[in-house]
PDB file of N, CA and C in Angstrom:
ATOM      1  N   UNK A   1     -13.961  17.907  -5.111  1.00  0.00           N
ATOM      2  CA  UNK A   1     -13.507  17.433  -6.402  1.00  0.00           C
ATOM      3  C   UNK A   1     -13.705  15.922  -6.469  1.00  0.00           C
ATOM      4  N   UNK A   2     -14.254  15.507  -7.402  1.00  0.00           N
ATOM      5  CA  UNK A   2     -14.436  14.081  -7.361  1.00  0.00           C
ATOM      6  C   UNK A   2     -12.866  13.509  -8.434  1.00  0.00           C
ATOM      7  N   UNK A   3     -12.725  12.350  -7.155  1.00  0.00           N
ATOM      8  CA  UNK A   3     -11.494  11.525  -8.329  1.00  0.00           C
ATOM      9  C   UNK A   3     -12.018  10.334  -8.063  1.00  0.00           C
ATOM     10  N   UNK A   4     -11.113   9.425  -8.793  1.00  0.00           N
ATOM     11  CA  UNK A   4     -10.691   7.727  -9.184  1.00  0.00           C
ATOM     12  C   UNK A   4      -9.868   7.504  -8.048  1.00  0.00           C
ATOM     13  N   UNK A   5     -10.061   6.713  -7.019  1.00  0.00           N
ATOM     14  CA  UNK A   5      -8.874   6.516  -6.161  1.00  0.00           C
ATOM     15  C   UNK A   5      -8.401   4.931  -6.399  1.00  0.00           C
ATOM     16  N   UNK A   6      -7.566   4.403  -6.534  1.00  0.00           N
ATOM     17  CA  UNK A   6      -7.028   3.041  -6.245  1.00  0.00           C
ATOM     18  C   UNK A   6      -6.071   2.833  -4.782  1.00  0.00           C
ATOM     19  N   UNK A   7      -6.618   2.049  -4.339  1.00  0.00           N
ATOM     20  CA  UNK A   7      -5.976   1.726  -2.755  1.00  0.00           C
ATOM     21  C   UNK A   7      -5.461   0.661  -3.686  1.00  0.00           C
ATOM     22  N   UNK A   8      -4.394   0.071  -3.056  1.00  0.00           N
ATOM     23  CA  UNK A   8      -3.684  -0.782  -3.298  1.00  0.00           C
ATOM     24  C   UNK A   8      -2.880  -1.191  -1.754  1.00  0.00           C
ATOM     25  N   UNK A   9      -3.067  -2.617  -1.068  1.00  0.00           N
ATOM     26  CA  UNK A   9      -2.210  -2.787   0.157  1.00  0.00           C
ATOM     27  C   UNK A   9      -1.758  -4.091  -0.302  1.00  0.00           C
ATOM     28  N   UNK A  10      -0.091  -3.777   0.076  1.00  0.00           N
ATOM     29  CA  UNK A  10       0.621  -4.524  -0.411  1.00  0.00           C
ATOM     30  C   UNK A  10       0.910  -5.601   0.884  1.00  0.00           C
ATOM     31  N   UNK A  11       1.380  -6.909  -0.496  1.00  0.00           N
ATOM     32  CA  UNK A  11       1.402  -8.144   0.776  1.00  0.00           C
ATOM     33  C   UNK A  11       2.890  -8.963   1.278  1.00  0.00           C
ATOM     34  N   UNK A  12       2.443  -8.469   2.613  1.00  0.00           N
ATOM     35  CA  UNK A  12       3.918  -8.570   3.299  1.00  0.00           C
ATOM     36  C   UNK A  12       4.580 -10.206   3.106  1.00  0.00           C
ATOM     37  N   UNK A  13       4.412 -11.043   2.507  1.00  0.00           N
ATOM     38  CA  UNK A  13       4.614 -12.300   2.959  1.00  0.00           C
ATOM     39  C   UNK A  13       5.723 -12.389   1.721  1.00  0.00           C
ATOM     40  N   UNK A  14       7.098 -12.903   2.131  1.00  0.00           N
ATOM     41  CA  UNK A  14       8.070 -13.330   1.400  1.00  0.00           C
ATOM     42  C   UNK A  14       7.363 -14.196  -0.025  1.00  0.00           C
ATOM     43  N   UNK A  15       8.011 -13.716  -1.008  1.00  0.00           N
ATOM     44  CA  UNK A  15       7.502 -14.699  -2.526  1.00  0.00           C
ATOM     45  C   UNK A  15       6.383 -14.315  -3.026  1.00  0.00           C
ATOM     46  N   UNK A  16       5.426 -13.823  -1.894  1.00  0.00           N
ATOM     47  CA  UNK A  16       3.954 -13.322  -2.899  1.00  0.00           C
ATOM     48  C   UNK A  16       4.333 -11.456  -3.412  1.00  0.00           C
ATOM     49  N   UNK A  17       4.056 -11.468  -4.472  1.00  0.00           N
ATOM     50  CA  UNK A  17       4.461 -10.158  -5.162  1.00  0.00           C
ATOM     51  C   UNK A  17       2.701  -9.648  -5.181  1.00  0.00           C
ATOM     52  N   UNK A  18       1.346 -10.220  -4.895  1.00  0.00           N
ATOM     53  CA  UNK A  18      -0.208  -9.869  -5.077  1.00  0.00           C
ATOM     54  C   UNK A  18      -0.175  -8.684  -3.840  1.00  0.00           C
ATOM     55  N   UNK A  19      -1.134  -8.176  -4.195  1.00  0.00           N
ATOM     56  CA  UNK A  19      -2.024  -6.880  -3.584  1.00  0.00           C
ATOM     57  C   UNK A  19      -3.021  -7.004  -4.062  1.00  0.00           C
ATOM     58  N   UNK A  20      -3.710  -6.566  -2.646  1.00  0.00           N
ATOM     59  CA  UNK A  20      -5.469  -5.884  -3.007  1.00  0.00           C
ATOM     60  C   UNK A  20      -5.467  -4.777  -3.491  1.00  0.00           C
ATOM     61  N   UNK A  21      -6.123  -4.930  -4.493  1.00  0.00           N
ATOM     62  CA  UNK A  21      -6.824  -3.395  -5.133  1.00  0.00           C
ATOM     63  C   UNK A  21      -8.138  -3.414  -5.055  1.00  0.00           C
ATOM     64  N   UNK A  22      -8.443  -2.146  -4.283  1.00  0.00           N
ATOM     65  CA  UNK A  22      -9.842  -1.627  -4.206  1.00  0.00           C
ATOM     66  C   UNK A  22      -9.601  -0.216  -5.237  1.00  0.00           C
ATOM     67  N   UNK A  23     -10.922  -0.268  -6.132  1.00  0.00           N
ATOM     68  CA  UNK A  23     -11.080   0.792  -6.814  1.00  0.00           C
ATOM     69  C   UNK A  23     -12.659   2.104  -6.093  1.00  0.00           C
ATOM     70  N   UNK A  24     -12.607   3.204  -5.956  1.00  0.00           N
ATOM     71  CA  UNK A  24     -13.526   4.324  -5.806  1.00  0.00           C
ATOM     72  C   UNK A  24     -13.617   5.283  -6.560  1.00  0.00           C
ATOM     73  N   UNK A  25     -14.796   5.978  -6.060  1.00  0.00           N
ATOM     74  CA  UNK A  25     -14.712   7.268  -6.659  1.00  0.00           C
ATOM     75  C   UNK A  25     -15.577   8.025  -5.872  1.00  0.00           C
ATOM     76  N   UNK A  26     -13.968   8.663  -5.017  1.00  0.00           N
ATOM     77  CA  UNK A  26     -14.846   9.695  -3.704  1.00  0.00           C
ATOM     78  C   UNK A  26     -14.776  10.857  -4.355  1.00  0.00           C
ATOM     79  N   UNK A  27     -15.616  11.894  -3.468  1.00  0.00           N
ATOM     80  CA  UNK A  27     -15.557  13.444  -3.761  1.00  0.00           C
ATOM     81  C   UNK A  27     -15.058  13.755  -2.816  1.00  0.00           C
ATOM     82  N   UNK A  28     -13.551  14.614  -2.792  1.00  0.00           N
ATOM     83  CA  UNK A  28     -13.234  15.049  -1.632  1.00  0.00           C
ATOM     84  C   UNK A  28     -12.312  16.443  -2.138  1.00  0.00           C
ATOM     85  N   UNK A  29     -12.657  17.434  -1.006  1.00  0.00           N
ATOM     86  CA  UNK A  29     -11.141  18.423  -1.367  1.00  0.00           C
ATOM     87  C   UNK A  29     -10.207  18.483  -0.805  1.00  0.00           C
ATOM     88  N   UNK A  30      -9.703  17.143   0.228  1.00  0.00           N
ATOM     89  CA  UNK A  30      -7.998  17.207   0.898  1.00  0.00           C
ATOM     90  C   UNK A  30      -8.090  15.529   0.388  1.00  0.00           C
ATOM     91  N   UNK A  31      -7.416  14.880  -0.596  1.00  0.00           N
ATOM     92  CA  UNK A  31      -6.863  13.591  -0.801  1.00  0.00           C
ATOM     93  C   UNK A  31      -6.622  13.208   1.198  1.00  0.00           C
ATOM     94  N   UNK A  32      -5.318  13.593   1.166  1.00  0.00           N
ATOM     95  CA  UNK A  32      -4.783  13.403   2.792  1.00  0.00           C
ATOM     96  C   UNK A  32      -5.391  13.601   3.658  1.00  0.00           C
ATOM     97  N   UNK A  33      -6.547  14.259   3.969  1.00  0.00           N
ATOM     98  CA  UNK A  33      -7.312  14.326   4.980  1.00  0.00           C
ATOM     99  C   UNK A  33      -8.440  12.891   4.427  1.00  0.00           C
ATOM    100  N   UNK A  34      -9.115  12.393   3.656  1.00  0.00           N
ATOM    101  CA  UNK A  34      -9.587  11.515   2.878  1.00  0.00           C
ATOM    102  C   UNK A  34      -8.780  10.364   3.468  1.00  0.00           C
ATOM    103  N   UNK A  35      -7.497   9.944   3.366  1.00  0.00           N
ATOM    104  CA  UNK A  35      -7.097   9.067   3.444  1.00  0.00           C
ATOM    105  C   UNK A  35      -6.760   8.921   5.591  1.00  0.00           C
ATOM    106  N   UNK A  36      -6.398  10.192   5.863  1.00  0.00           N
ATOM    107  CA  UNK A  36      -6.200  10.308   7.363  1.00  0.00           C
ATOM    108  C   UNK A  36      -7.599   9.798   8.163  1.00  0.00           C
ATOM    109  N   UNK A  37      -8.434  10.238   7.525  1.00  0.00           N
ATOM    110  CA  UNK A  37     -10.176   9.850   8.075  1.00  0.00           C
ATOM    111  C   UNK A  37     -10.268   8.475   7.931  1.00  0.00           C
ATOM    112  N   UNK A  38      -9.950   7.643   6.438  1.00  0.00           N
ATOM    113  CA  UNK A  38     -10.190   6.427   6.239  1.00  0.00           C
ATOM    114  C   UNK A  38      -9.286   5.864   7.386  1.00  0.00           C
ATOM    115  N   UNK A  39      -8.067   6.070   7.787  1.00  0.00           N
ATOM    116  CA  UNK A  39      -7.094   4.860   8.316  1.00  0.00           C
ATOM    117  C   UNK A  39      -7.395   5.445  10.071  1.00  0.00           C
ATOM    118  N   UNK A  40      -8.219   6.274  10.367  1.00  0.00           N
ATOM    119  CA  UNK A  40      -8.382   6.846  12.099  1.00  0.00           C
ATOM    120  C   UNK A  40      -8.583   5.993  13.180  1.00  0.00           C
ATOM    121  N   UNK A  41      -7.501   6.117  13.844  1.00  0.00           N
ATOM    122  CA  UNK A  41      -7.623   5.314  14.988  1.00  0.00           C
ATOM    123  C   UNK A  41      -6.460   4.093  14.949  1.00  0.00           C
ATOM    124  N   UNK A  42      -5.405   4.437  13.847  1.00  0.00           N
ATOM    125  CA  UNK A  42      -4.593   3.396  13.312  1.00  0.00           C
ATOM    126  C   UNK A  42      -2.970   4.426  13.356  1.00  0.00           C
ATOM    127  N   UNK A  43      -1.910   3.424  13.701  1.00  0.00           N
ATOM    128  CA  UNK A  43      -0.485   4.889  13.660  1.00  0.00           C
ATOM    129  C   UNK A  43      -0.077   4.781  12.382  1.00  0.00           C
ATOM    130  N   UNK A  44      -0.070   5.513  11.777  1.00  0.00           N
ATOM    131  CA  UNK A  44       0.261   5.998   9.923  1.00  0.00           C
ATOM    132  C   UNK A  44       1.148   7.080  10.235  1.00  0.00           C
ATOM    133  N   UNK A  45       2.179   6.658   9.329  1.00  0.00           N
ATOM    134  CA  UNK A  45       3.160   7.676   8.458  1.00  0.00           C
ATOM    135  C   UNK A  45       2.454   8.092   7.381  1.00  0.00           C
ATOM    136  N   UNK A  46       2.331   8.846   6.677  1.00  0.00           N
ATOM    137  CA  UNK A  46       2.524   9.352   5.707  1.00  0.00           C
ATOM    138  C   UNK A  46       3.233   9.820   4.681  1.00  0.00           C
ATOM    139  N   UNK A  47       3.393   9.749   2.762  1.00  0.00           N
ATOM    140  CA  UNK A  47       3.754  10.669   2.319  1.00  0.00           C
ATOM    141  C   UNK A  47       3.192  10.888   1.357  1.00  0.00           C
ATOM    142  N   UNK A  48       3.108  12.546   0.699  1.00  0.00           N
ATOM    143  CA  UNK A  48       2.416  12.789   0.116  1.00  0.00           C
ATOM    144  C   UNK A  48       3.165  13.118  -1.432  1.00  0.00           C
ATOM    145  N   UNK A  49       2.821  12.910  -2.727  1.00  0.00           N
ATOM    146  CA  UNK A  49       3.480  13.245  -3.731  1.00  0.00           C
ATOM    147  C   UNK A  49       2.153  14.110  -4.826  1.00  0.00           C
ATOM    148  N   UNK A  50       2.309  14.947  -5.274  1.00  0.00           N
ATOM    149  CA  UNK A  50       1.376  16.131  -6.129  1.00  0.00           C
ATOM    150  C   UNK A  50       2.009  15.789  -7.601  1.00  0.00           C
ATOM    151  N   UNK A  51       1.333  15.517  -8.266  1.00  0.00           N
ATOM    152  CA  UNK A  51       1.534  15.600 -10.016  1.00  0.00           C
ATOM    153  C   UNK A  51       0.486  17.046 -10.705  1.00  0.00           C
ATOM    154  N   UNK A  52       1.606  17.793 -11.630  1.00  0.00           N
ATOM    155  CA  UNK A  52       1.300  18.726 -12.342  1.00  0.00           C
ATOM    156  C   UNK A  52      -0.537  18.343 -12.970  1.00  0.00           C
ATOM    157  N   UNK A  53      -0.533  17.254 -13.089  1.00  0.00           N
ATOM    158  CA  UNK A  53      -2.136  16.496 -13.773  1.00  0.00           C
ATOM    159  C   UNK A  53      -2.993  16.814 -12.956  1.00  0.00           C
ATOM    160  N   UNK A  54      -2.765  16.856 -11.522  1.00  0.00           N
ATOM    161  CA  UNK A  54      -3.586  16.925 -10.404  1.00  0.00           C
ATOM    162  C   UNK A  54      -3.885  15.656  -9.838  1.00  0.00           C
ATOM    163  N   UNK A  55      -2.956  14.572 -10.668  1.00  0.00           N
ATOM    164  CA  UNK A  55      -3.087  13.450  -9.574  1.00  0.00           C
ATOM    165  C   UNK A  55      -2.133  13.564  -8.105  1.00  0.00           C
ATOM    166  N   UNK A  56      -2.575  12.720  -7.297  1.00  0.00           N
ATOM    167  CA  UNK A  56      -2.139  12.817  -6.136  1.00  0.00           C
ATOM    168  C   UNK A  56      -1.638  10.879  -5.217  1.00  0.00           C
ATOM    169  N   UNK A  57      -0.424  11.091  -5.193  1.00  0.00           N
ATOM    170  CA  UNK A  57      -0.596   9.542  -4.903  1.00  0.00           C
ATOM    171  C   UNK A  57       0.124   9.973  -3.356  1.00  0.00           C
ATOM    172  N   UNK A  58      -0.933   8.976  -2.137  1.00  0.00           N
ATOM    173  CA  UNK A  58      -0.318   9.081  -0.783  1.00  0.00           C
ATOM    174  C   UNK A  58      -0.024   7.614  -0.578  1.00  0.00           C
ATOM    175  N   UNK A  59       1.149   7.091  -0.199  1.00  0.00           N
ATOM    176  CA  UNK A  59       1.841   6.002   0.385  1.00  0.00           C
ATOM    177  C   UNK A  59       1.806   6.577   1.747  1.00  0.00           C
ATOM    178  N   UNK A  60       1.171   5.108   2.656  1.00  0.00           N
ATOM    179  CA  UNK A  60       0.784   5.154   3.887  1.00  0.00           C
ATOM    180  C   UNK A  60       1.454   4.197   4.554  1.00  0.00           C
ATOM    181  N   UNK A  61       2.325   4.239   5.648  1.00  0.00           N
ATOM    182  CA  UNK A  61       2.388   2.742   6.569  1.00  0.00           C
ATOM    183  C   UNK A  61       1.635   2.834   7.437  1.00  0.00           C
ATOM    184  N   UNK A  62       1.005   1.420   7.514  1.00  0.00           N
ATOM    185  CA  UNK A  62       0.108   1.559   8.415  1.00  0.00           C
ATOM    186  C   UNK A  62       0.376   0.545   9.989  1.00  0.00           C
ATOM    187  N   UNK A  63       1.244   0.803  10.526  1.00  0.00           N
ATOM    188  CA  UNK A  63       1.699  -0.057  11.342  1.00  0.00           C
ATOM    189  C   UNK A  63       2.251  -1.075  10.491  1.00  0.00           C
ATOM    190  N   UNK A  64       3.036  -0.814   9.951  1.00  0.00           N
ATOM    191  CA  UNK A  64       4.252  -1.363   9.361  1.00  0.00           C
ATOM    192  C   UNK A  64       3.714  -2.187   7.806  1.00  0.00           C
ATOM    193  N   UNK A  65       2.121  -1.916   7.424  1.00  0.00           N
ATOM    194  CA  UNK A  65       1.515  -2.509   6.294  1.00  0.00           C
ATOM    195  C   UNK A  65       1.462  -1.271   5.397  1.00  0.00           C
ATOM    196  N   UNK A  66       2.182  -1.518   4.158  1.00  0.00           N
ATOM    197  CA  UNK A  66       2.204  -0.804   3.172  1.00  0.00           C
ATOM    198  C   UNK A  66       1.001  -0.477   2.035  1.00  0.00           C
ATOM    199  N   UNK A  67       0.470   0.617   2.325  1.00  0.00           N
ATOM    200  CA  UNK A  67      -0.797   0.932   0.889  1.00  0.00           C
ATOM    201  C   UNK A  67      -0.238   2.242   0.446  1.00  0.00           C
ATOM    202  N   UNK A  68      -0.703   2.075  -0.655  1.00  0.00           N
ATOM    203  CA  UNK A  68      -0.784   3.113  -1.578  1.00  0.00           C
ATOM    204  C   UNK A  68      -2.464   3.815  -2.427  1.00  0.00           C
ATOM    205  N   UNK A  69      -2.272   4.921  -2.244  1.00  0.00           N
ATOM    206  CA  UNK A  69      -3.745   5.623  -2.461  1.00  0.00           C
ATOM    207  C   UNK A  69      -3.533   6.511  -3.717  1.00  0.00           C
ATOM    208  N   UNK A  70      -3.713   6.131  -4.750  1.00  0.00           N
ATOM    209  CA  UNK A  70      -3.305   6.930  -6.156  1.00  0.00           C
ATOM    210  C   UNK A  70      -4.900   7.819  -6.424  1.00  0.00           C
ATOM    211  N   UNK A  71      -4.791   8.956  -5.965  1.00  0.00           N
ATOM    212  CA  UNK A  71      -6.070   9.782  -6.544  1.00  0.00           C
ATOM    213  C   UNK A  71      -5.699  10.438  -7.757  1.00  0.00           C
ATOM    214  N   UNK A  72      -6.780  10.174  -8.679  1.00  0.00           N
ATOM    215  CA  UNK A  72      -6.601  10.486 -10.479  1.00  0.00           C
ATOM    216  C   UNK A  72      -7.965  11.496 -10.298  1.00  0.00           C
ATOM    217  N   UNK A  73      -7.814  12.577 -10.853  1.00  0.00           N
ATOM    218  CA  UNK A  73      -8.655  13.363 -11.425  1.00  0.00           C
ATOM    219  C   UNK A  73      -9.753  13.297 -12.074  1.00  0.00           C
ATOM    220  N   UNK A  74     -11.326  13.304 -11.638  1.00  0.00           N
ATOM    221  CA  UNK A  74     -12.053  12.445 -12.248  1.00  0.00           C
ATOM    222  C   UNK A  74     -13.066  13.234 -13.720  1.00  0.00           C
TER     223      UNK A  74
END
């Protein structure tokens, strides 16, 4: 299924409220496996949230750095 993904990693530093946003548009059929492949070799939590739309947004720590992976339905 091809979607719109926005990564977004948020920035740890007291007072700055900015994040990187990277925008894509992968084809994939597991979002979470997509995002488990991208971050490999790194210790990640995960969680996963499903919208009725078929969007899919996974919030990741990534050793204690916060992103967010919003896949939109393309």
């Amino acid at each position: 299924m091809k979607y719109e993904l926005i990564r977004e990693i948020y920035n740890k530093c007291s007072g700055n409220q900015m994040r990187d946003v990277f925008i894509s548009n992968p084809d994939t059929d597991d979002p979470e496996e997509y995002v488990r492949d991208m971050l490999k070799g790194k210790l990640v939590k995960i969680e996963k949230e499903v919208f009725p739309d078929g969007t899919v947004i996974i919030d990741a720590d990534v050793a204690g750095l916060q992103q967010r992976f919003t896949f939109s339905p393309d």
